[in-house]
C-alpha atoms as a PDB file:
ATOM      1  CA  UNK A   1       0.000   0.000   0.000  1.00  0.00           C
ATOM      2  CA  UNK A   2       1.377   3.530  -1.050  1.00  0.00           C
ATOM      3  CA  UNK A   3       0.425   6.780   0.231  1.00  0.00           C
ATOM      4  CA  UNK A   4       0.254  10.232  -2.106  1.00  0.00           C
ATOM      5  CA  UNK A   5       3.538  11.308  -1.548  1.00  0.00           C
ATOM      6  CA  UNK A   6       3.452  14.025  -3.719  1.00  0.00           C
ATOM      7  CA  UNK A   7       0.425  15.320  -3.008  1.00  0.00           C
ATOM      8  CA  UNK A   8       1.805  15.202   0.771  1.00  0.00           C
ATOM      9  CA  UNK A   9       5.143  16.622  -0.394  1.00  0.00           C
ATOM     10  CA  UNK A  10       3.259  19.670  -2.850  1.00  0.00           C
ATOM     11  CA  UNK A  11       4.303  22.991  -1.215  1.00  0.00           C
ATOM     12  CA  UNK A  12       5.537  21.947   1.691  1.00  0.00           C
ATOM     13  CA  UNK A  13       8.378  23.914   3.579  1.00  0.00           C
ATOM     14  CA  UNK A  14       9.234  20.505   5.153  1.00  0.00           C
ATOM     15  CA  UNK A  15       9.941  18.014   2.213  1.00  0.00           C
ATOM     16  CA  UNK A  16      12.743  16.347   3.526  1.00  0.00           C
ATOM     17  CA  UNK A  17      11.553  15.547   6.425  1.00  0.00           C
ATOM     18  CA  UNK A  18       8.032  14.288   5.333  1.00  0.00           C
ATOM     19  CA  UNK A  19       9.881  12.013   3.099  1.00  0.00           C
ATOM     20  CA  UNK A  20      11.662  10.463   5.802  1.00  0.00           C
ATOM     21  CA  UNK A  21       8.311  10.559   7.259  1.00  0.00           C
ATOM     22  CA  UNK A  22       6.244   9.130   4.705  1.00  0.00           C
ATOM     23  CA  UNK A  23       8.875   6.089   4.424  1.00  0.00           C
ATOM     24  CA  UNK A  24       7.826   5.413   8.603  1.00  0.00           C
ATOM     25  CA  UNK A  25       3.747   5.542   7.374  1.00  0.00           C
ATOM     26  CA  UNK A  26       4.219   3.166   4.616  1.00  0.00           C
ATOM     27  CA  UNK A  27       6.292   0.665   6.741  1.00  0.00           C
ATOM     28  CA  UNK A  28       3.391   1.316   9.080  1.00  0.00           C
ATOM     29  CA  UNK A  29       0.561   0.130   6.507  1.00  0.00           C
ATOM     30  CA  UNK A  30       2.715  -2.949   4.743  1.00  0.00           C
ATOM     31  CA  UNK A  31       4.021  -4.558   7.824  1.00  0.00           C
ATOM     32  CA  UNK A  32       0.644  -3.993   9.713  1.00  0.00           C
ATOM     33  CA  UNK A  33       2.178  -3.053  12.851  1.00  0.00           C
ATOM     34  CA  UNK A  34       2.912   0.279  14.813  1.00  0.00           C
ATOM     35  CA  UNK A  35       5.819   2.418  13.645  1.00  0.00           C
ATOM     36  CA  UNK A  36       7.244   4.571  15.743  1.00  0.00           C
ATOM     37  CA  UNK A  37       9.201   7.689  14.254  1.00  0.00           C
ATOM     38  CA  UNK A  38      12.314   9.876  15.900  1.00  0.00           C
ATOM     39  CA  UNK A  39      11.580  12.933  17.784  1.00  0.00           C
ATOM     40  CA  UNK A  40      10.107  15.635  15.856  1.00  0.00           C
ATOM     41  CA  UNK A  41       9.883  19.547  16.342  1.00  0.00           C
ATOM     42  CA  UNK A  42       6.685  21.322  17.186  1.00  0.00           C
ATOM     43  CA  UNK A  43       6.732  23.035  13.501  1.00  0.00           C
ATOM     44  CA  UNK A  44       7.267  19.357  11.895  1.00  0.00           C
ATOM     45  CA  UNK A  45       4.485  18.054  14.070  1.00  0.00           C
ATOM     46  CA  UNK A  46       2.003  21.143  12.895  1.00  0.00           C
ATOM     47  CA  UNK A  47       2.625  20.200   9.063  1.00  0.00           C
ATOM     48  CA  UNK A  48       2.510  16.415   9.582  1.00  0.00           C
ATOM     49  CA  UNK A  49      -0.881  17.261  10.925  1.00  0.00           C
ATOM     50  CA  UNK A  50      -2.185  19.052   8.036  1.00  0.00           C
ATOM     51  CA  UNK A  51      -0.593  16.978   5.354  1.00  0.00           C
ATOM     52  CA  UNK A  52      -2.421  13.603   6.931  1.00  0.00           C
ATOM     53  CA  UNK A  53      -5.572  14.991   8.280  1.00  0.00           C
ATOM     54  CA  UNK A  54      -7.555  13.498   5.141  1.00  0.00           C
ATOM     55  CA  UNK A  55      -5.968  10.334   5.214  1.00  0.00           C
ATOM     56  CA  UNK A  56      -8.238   7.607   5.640  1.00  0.00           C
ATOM     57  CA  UNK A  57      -6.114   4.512   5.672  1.00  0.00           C
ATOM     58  CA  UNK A  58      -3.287   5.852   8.245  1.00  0.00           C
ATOM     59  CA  UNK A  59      -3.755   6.975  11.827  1.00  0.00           C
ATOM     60  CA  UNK A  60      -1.597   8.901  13.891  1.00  0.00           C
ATOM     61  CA  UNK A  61      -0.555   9.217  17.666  1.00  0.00           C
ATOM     62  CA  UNK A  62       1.783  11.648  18.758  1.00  0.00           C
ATOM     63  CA  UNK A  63       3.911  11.395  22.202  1.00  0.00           C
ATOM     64  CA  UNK A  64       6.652  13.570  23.703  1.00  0.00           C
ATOM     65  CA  UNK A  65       6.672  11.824  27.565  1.00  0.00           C
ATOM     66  CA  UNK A  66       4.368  14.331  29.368  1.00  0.00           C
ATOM     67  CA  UNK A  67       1.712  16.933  28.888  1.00  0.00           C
ATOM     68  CA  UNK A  68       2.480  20.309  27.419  1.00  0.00           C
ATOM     69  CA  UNK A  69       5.738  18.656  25.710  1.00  0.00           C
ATOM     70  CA  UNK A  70       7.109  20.316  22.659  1.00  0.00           C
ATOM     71  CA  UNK A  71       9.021  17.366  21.262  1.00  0.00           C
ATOM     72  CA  UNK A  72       6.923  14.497  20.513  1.00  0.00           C
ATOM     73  CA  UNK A  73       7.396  10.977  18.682  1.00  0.00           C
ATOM     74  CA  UNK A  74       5.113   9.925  16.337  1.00  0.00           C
ATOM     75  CA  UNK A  75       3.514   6.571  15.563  1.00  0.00           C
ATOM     76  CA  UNK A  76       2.318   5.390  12.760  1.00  0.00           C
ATOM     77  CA  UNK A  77      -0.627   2.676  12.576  1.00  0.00           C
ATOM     78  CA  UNK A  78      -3.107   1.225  10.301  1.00  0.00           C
ATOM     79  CA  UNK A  79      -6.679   2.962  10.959  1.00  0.00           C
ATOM     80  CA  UNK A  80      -8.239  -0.658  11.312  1.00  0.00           C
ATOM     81  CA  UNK A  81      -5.559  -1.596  13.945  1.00  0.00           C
ATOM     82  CA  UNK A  82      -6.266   1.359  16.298  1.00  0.00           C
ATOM     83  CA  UNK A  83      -8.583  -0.302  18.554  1.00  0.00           C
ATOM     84  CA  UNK A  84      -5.659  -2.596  19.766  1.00  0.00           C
ATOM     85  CA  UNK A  85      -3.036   0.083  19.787  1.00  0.00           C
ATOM     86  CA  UNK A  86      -1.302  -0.047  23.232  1.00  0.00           C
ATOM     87  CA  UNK A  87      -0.087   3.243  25.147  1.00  0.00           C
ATOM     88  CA  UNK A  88       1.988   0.762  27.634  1.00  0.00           C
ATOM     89  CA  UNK A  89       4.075   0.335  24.432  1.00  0.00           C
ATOM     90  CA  UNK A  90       5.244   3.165  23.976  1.00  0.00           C
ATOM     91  CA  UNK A  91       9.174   3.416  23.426  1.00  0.00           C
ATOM     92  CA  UNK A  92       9.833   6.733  25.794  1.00  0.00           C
ATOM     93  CA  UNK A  93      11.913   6.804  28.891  1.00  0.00           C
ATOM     94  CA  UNK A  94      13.221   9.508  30.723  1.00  0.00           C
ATOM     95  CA  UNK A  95      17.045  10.382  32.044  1.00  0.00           C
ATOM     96  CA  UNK A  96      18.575  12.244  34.703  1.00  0.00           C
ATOM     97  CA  UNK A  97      21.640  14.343  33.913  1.00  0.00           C
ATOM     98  CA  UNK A  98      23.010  14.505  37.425  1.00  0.00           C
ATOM     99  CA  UNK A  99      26.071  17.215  38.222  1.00  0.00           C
ATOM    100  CA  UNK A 100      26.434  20.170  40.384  1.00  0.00           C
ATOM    101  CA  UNK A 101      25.920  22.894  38.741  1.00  0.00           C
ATOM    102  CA  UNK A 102      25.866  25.543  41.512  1.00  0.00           C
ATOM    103  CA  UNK A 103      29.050  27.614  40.379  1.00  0.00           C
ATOM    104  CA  UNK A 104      28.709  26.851  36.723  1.00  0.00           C
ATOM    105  CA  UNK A 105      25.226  27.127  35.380  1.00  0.00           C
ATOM    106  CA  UNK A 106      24.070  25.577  31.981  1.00  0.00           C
ATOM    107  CA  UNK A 107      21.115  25.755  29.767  1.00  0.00           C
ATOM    108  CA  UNK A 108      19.111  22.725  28.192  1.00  0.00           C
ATOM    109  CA  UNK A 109      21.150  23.134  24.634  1.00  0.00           C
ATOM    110  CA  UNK A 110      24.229  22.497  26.505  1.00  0.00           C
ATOM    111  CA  UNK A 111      22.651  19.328  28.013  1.00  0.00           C
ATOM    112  CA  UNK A 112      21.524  18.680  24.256  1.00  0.00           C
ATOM    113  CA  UNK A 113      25.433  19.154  22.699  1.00  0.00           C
ATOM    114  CA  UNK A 114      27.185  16.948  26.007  1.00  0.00           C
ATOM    115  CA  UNK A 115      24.211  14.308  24.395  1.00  0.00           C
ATOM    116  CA  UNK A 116      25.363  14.632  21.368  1.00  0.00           C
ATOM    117  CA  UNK A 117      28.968  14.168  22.527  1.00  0.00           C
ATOM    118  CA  UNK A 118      28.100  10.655  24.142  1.00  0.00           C
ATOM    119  CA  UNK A 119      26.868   9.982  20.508  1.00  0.00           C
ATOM    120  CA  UNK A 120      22.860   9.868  21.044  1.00  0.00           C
ATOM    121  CA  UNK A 121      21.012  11.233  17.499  1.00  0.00           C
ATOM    122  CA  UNK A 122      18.920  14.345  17.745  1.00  0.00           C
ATOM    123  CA  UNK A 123      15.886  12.390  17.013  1.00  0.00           C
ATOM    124  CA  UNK A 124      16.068  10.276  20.044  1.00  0.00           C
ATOM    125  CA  UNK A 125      16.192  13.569  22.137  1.00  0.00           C
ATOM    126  CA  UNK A 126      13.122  14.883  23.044  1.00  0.00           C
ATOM    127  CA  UNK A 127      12.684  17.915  25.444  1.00  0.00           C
ATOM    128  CA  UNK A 128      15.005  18.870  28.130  1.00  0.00           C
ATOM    129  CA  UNK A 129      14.633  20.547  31.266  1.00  0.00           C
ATOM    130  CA  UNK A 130      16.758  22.015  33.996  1.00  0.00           C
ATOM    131  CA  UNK A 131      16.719  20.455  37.849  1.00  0.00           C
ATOM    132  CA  UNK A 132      17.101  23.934  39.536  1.00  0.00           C
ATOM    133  CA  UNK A 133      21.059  23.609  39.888  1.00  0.00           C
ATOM    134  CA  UNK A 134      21.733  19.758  40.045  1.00  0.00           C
ATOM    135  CA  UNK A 135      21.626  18.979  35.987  1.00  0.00           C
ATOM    136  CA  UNK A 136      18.434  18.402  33.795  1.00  0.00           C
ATOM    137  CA  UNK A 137      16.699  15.540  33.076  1.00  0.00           C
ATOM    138  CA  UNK A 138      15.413  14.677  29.483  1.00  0.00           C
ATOM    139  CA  UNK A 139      13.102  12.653  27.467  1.00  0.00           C
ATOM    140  CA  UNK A 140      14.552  10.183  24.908  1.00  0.00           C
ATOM    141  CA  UNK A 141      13.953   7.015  23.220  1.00  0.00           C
ATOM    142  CA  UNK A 142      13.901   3.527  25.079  1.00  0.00           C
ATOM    143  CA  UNK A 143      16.863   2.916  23.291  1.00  0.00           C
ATOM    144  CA  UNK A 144      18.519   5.878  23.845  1.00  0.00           C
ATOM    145  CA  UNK A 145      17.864   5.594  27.914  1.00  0.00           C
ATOM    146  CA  UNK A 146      18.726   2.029  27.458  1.00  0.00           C
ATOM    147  CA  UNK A 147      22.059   3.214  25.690  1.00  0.00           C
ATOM    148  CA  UNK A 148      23.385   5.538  27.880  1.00  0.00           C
ATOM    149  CA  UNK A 149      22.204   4.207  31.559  1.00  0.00           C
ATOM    150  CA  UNK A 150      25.092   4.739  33.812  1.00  0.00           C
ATOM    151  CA  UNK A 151      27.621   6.617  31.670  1.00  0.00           C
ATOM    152  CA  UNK A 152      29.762   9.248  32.176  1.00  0.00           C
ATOM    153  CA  UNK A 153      29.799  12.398  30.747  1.00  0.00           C
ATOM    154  CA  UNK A 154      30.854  16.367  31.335  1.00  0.00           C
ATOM    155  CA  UNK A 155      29.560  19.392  30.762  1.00  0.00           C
ATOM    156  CA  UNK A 156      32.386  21.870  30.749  1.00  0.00           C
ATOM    157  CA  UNK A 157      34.335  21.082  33.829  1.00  0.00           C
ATOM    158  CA  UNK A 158      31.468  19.331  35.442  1.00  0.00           C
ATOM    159  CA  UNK A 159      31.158  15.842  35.522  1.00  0.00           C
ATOM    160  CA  UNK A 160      27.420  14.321  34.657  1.00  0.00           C
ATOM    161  CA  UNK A 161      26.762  10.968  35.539  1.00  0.00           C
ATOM    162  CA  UNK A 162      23.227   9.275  33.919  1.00  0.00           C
ATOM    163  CA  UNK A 163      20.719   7.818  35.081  1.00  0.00           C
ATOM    164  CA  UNK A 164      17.670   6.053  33.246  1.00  0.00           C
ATOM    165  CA  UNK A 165      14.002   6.946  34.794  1.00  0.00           C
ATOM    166  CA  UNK A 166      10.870   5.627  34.548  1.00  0.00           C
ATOM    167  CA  UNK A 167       8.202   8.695  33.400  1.00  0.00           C
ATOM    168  CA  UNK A 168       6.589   8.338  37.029  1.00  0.00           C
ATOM    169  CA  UNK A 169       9.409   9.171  38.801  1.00  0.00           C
ATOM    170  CA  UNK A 170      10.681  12.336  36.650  1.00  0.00           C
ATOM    171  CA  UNK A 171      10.009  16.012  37.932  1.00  0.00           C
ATOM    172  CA  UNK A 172       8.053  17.145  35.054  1.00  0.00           C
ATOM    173  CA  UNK A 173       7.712  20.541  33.715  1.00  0.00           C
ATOM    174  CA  UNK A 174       5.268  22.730  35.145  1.00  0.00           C
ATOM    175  CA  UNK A 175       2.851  23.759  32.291  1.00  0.00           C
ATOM    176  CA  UNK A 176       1.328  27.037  32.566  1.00  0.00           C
ATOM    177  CA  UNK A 177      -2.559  26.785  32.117  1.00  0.00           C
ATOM    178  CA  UNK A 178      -4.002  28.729  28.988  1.00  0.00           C
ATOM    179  CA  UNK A 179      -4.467  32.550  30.163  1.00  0.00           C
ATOM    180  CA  UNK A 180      -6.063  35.547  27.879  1.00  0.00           C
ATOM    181  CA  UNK A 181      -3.564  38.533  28.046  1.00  0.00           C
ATOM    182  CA  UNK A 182      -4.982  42.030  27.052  1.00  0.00           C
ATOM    183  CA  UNK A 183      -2.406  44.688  25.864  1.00  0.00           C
ATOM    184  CA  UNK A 184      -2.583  48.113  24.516  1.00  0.00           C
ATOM    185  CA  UNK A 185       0.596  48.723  21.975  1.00  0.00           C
ATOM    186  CA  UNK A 186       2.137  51.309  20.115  1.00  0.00           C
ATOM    187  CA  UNK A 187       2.382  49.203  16.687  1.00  0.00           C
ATOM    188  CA  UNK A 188       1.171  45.546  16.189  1.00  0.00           C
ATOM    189  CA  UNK A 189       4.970  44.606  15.649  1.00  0.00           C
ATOM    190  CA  UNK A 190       6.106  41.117  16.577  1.00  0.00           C
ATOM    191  CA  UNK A 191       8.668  42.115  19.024  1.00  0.00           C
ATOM    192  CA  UNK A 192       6.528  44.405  21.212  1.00  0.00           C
ATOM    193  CA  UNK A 193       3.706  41.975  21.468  1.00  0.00           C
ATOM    194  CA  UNK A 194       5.976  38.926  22.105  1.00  0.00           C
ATOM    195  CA  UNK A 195       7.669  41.197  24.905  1.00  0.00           C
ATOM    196  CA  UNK A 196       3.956  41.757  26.124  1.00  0.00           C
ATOM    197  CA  UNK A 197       2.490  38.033  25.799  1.00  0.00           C
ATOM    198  CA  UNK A 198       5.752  36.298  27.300  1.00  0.00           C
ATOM    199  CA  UNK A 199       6.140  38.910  29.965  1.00  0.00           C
ATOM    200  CA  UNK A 200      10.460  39.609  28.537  1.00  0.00           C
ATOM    201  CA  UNK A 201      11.579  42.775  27.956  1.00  0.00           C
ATOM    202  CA  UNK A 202      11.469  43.995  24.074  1.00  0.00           C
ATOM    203  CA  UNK A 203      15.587  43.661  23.916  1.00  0.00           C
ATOM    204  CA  UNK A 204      15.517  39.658  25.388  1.00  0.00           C
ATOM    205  CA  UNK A 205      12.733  39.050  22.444  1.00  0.00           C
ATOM    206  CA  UNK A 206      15.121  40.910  19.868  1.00  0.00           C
ATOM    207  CA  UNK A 207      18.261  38.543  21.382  1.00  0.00           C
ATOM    208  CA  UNK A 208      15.590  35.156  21.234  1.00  0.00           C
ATOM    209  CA  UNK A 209      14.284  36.378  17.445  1.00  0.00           C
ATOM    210  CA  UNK A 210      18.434  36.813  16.488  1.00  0.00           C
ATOM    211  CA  UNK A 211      19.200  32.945  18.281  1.00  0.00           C
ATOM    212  CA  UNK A 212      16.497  31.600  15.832  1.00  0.00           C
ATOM    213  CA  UNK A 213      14.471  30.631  18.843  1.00  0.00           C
ATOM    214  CA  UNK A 214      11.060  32.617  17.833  1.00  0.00           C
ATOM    215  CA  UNK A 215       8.651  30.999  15.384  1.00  0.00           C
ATOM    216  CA  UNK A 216       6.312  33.012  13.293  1.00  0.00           C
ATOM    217  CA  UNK A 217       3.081  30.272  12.217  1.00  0.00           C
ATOM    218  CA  UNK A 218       5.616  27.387  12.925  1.00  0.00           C
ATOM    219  CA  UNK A 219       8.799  29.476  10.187  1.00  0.00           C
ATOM    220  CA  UNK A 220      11.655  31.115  11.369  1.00  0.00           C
ATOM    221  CA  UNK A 221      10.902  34.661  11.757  1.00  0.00           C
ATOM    222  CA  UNK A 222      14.411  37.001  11.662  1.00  0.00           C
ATOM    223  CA  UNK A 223      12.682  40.181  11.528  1.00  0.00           C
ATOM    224  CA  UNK A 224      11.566  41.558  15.267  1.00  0.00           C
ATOM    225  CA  UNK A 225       9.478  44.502  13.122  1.00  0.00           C
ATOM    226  CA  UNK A 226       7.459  42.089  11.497  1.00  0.00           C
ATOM    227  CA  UNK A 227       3.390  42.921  11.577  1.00  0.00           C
ATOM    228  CA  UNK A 228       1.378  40.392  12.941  1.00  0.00           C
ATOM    229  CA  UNK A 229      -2.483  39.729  12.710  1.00  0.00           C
ATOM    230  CA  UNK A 230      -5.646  38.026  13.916  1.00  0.00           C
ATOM    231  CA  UNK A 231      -4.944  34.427  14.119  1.00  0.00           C
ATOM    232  CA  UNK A 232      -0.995  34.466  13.845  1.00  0.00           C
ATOM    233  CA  UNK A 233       0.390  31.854  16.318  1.00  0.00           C
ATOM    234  CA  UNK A 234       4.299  33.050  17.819  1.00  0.00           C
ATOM    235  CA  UNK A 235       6.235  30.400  19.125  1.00  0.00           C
ATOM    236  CA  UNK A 236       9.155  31.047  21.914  1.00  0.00           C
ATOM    237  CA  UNK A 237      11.880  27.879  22.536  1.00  0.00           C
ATOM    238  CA  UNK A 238      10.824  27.022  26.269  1.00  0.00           C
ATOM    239  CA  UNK A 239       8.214  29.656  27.045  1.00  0.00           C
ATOM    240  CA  UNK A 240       5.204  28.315  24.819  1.00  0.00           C
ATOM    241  CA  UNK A 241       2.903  30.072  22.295  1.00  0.00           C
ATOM    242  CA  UNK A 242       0.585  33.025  21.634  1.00  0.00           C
ATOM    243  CA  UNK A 243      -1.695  33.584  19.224  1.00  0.00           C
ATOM    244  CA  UNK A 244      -3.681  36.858  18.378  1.00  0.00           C
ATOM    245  CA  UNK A 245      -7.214  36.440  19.060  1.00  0.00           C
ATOM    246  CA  UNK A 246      -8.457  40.172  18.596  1.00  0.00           C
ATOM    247  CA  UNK A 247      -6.807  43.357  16.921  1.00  0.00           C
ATOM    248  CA  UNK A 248      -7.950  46.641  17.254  1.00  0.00           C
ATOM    249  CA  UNK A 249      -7.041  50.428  16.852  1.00  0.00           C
ATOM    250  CA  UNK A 250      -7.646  52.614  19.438  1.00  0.00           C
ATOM    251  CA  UNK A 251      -9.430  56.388  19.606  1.00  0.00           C
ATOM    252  CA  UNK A 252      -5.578  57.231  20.115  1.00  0.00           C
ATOM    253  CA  UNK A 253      -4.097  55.535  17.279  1.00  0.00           C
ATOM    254  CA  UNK A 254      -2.921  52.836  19.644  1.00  0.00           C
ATOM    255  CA  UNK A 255      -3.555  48.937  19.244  1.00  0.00           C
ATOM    256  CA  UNK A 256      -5.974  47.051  21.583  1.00  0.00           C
ATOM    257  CA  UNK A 257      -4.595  43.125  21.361  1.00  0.00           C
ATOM    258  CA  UNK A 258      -5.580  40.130  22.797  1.00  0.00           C
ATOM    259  CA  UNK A 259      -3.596  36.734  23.655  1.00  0.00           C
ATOM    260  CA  UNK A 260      -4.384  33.465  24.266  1.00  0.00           C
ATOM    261  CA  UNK A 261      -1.021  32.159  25.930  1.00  0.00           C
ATOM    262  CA  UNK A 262      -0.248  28.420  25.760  1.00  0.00           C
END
């Protein structure tokens, strides 16, 4: 059985990767059994989403360890099979990145790059998180956590030793429950209402928009003057999303906004 891969494909900005993808569904419907891709981005996941929605033959389930996360695995089954598909199955497992960190603090890309180091694939990393100052811990594949159970690693000068978890026992993220924000702005640039919606100041959203950490509708957005309106979505690396619900000019030229943070 063969899916439309160029229909799938047909102005996408993600053709690689849906390739890659599509190679994961179709092992899914021939072999009649669950497939179970690498971790994906939030962007990738968004597109994936849309490109399959109107497939009838092909169901998805997406999984990233724990509510809220923003890497997630997906797996690919036959629609007909669903009713059997297992969630105790599921190849996820968490990790503890242990070290003192007190005099030397890191952030969760340099967890990602010592990861890296030990020789673990991208796509077996899904998010990271820091453990106030005694390391991070991490989702990753089974065979990833399976892997890398008891090594040694170093961040810097610190040494990390790992340890394998089970999901129960990991501290997860706390995820911040959906809030409407109401702001009044000068201009309906992306910077300013970014700086409003993620409570930063407009100079840490300029630095975050220059890192290629700020997503505009799931693409890279370089430009912290773009314009933004009703129903863009703005996605920040580790502080969630906003999207504008409401635009609307003031009797003083200003502009009335609302957000729905996520």
């Amino acid at each position: 059985m063969y899916l439309p891969k160029q229909k799938i494909l047909l102005n996408s900005n993600f053709c690689e990767e849906l390739e890659i993808l599509l190679d994961y569904a179709e092992k899914a419907l021939n072999e009649r059994k669950p497939i179970w891709s690498p971790f994906v981005s939030a962007q990738l996941m968004e597109e994936v989403k849309k490109k399959f929605n109107n497939l009838s033959d092909i169901t998805l389930f997406f999984e990233g360890g724990f509510p809220g996360s923003e890497r997630k695995r997906i797996c690919f089954i036959r629609s007909e099979q669903e009713i059997n598909f297992l969630t105790s199955n599921i190849p996820i497992k968490g990790i503890y990145l242990k070290g003192n960190f007190l005099f030397d603090r890191a952030k969760q890309n340099d967890f990602r790059d010592t990861l890296h180091e030990l020789g673990v694939e991208e796509g077996a990393i899904g998010d990271i998180w820091l453990i106030r100052d005694r390391g991070a811990q991490a989702i990753c594949s089974q065979k990833c956590a399976d892997l890398i159970h008891k090594k040694i690693g170093k961040l810097r000068e610190v040494e990390i030793a790992i340890e394998a978890l089970d999901l129960n026992d990991m501290e997860i993220p706390f995820k911040r429950p959906e809030k409407i924000i109401n702001t009044v702005e000068a201009s309906t640039r992306i910077d300013a209402i970014a700086s409003a919606g993620f409570g930063l100041s407009r100079s840490k959203i300029t630095t975050q928009i220059k890192k290629g950490c700020l997503r505009l509708n799931w693409r890279l957005n370089n430009q912290p003057s773009k314009s933004l309106k009703i129903g863009d979505l703005i996605h920040l690396e580790h502080k969630g999303s906003l999207k504008i619900l409401d635009i609307d000019k003031t009797k003083k030229e200003r502009w009335r906004i609302k957000l729905l943070r996520q």
